[in-house]
C-alpha atoms as a PDB file:
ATOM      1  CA  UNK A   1       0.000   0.000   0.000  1.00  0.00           C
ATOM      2  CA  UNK A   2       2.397   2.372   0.780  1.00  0.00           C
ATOM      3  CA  UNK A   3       4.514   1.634  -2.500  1.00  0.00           C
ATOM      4  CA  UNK A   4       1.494   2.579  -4.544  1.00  0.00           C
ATOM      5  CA  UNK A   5       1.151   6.447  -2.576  1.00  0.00           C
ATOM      6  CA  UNK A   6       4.981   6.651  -3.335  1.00  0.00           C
ATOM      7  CA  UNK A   7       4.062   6.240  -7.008  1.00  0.00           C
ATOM      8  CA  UNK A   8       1.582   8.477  -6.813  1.00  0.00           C
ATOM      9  CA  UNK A   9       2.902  11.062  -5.543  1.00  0.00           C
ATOM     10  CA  UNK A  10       6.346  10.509  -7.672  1.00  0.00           C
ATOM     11  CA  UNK A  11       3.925  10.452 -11.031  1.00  0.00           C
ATOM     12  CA  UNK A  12       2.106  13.421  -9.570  1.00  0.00           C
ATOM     13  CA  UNK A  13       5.324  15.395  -9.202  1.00  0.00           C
ATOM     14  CA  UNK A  14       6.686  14.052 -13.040  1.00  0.00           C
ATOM     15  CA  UNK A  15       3.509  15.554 -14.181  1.00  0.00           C
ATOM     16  CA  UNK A  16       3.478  18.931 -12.421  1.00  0.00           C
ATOM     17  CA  UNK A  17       6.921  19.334 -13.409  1.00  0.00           C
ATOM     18  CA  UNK A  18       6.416  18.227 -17.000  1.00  0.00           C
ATOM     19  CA  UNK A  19       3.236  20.929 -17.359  1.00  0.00           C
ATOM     20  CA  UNK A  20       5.626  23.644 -15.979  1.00  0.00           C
ATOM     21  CA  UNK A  21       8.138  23.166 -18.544  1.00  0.00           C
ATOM     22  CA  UNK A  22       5.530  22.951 -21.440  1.00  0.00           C
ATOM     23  CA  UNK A  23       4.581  26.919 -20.249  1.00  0.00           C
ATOM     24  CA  UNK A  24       8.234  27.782 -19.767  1.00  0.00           C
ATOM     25  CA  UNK A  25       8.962  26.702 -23.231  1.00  0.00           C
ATOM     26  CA  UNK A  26       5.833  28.045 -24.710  1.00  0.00           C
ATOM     27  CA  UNK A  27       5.938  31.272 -23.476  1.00  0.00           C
ATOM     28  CA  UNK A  28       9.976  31.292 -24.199  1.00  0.00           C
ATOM     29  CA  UNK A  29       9.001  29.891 -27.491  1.00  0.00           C
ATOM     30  CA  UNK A  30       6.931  33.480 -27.820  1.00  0.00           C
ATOM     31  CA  UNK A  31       3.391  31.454 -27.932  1.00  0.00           C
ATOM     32  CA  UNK A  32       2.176  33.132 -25.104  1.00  0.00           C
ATOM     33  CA  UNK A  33      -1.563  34.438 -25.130  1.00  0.00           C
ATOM     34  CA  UNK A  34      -0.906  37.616 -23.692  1.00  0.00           C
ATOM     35  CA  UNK A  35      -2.274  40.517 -26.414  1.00  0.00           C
ATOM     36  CA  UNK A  36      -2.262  43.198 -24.284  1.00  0.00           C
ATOM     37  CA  UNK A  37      -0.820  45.952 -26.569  1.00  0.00           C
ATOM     38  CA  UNK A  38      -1.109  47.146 -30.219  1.00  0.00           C
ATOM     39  CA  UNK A  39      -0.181  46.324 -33.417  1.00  0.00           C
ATOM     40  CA  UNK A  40       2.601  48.003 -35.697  1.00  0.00           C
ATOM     41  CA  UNK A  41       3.585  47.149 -39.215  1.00  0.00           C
ATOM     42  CA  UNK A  42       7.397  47.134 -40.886  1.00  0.00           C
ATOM     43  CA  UNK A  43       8.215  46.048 -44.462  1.00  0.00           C
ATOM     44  CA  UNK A  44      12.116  44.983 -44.858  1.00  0.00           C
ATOM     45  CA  UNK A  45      14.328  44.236 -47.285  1.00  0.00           C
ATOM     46  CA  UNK A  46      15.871  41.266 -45.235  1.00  0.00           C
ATOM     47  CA  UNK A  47      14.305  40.314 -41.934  1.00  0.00           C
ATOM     48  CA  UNK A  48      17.320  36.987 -41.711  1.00  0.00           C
ATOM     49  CA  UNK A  49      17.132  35.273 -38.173  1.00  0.00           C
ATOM     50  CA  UNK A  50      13.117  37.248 -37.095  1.00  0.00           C
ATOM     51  CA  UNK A  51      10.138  35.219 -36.801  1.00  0.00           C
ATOM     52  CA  UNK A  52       7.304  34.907 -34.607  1.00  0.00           C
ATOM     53  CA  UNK A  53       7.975  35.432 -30.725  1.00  0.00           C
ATOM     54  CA  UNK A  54      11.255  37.601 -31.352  1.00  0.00           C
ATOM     55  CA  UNK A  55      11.867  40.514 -29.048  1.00  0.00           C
ATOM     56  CA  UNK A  56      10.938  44.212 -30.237  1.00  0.00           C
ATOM     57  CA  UNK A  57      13.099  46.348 -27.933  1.00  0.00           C
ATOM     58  CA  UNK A  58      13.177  50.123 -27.258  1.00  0.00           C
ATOM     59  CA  UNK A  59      16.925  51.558 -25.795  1.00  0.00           C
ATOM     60  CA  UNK A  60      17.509  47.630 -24.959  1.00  0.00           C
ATOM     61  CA  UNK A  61      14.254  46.733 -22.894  1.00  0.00           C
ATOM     62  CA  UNK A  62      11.487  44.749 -24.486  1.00  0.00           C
ATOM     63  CA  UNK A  63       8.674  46.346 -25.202  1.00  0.00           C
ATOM     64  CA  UNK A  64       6.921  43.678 -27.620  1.00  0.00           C
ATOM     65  CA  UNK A  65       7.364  40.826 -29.934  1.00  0.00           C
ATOM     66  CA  UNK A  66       6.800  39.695 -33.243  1.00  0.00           C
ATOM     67  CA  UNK A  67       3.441  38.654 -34.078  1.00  0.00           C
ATOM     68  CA  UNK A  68       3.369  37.920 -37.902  1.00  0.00           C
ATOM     69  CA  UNK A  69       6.222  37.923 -40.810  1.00  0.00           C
ATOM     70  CA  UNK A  70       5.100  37.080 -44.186  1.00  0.00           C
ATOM     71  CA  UNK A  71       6.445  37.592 -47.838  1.00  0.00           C
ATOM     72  CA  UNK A  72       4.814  40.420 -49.731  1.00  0.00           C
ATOM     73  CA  UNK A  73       5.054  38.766 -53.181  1.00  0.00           C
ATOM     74  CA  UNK A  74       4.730  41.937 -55.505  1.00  0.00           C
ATOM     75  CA  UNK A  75       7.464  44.004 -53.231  1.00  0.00           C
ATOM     76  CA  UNK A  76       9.348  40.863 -52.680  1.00  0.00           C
ATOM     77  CA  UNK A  77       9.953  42.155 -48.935  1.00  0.00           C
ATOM     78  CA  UNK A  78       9.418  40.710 -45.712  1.00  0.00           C
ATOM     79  CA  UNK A  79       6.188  42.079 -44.316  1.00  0.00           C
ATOM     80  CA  UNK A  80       6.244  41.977 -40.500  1.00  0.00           C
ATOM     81  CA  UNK A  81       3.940  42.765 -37.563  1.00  0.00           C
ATOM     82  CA  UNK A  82       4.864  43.123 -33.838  1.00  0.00           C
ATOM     83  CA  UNK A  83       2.634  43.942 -31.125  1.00  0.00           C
ATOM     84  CA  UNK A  84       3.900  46.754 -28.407  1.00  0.00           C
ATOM     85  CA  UNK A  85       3.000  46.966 -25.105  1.00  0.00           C
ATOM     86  CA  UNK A  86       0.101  49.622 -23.966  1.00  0.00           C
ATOM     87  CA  UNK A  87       1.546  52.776 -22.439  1.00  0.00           C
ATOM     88  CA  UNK A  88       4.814  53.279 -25.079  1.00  0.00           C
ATOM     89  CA  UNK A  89       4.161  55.705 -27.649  1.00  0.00           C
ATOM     90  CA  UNK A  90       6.557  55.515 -30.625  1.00  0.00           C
ATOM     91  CA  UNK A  91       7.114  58.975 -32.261  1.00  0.00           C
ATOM     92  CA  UNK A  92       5.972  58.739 -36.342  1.00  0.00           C
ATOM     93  CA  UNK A  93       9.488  59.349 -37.389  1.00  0.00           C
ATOM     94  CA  UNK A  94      10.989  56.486 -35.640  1.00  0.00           C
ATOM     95  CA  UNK A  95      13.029  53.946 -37.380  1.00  0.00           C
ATOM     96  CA  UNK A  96      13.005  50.394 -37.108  1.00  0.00           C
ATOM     97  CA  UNK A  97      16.037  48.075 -37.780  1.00  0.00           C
ATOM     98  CA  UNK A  98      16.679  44.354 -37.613  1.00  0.00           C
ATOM     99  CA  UNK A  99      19.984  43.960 -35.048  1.00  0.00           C
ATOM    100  CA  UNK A 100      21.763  41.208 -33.670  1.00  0.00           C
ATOM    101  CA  UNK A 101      22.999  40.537 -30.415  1.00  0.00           C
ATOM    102  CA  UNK A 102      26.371  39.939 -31.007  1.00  0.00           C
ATOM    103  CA  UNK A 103      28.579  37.577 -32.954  1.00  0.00           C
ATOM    104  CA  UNK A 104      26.572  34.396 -31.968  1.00  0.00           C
ATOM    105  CA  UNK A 105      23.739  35.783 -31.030  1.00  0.00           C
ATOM    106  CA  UNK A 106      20.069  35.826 -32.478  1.00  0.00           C
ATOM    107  CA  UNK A 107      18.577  38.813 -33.850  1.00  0.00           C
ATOM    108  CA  UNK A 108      15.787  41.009 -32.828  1.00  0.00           C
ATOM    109  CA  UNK A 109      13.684  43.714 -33.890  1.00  0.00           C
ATOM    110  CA  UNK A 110      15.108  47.280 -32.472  1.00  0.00           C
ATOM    111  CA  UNK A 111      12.816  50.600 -32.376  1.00  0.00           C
ATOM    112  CA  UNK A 112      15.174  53.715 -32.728  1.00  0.00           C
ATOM    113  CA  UNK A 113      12.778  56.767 -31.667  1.00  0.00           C
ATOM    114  CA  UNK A 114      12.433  59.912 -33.181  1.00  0.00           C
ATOM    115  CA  UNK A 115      12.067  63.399 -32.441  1.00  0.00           C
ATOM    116  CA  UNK A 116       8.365  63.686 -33.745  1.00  0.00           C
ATOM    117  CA  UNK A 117       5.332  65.019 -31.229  1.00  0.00           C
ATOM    118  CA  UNK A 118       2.797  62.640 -32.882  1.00  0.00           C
ATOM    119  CA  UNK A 119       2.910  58.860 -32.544  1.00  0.00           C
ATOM    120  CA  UNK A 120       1.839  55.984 -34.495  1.00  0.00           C
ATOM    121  CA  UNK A 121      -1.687  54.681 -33.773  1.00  0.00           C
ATOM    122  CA  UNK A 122      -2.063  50.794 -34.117  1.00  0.00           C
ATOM    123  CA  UNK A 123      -1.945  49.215 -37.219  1.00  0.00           C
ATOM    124  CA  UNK A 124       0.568  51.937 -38.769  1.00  0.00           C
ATOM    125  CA  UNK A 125       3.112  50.979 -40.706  1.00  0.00           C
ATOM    126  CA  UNK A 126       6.381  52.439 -40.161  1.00  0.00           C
ATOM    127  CA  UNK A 127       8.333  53.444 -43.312  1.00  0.00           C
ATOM    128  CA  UNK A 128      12.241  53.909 -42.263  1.00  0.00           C
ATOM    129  CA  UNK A 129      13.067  50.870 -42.292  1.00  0.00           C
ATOM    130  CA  UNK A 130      17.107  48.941 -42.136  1.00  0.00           C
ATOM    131  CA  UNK A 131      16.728  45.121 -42.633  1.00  0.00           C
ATOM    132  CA  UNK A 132      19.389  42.595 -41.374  1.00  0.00           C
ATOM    133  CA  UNK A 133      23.354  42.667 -42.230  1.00  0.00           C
ATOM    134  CA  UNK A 134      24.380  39.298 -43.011  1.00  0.00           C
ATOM    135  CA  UNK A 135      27.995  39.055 -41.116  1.00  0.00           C
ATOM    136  CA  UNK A 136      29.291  36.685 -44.095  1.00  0.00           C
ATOM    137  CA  UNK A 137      28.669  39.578 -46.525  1.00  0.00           C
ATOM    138  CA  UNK A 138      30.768  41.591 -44.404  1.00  0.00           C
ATOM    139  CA  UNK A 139      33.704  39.284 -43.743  1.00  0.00           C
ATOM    140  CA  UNK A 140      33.883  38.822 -47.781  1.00  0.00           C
ATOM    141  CA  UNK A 141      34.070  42.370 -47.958  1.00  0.00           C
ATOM    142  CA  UNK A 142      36.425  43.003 -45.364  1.00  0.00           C
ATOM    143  CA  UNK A 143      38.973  39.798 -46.653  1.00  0.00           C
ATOM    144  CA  UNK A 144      38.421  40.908 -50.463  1.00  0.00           C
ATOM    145  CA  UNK A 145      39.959  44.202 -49.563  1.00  0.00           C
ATOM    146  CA  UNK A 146      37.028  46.174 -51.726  1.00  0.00           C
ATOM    147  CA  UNK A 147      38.210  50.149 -51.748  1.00  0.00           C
ATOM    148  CA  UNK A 148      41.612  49.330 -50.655  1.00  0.00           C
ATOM    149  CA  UNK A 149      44.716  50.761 -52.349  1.00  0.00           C
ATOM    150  CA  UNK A 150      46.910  48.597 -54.050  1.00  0.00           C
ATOM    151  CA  UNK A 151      50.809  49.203 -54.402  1.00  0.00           C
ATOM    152  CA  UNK A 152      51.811  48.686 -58.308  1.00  0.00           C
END
């Protein structure tokens, strides 16, 4: 009798702890159900390493995440929507960039504010726009020597 409690109470645990790691990895995962906020709209060029869940920051702080990225097949850019949080009004000449947290890091969606006394109402789409550097690119640029001077 009391072996069967113990295995109870050892499957109970198993399944608490399995149910808490399904919502850590869900809401890590950026499936959460939260949609407190509004919605804001960005067209890039290149949006390499952003999907849904990815942060949207504001001077490093998150401040939303990606809710949608989709191909816009006549513009052939990468049409993406991120929700921000209620309460942070983003001036209407802000720019928004796709940057990456370092040399092995992932990327995320950064909001550089402007100067402008009006702010973008939800659903906007913001215009000034910088999509993702791929650091390849760069290295064969920087190895290749492009705009160096050359002794003859």
């Amino acid at each position: 009798m009391a072996s069967e409690t113990t295995e109870i109470v050892v499957g109970g645990a198993v399944l608490a702890l399995a149910i808490g790691f399904g919502v850590y990895a869900s809401q890590a995962a950026g499936f959460s159900t939260s949609t407190a906020g509004y919605t804001l709209n960005a067209s890039f060029r290149s949006a390499e390493g952003v999907q849904v869940g990815t942060d949207v920051r504001l001077a490093g702080v998150k401040i939303g995440t990606v809710t949608g990225i989709e191909l816009n097949p006549k513009t052939f850019r990468a049409v993406t929507s991120f929700s921000i949080a209620n309460g942070i009004e983003i001036p209407d000449d802000s720019a928004v960039l796709v940057s990456s947290e370092g040399l092995l890091g992932g990327n995320f969606i950064e909001i550089s504010p402007g100067g402008s006394p009006m702010n973008y109402t939800a659903g906007a789409e913001i215009e000034d726009t910088q999509g993702a550097v791929s650091l390849i690119s760069l290295l064969l640029k920087f190895v290749g020597g492009s705009g160096g001077s050359s002794s003859e």
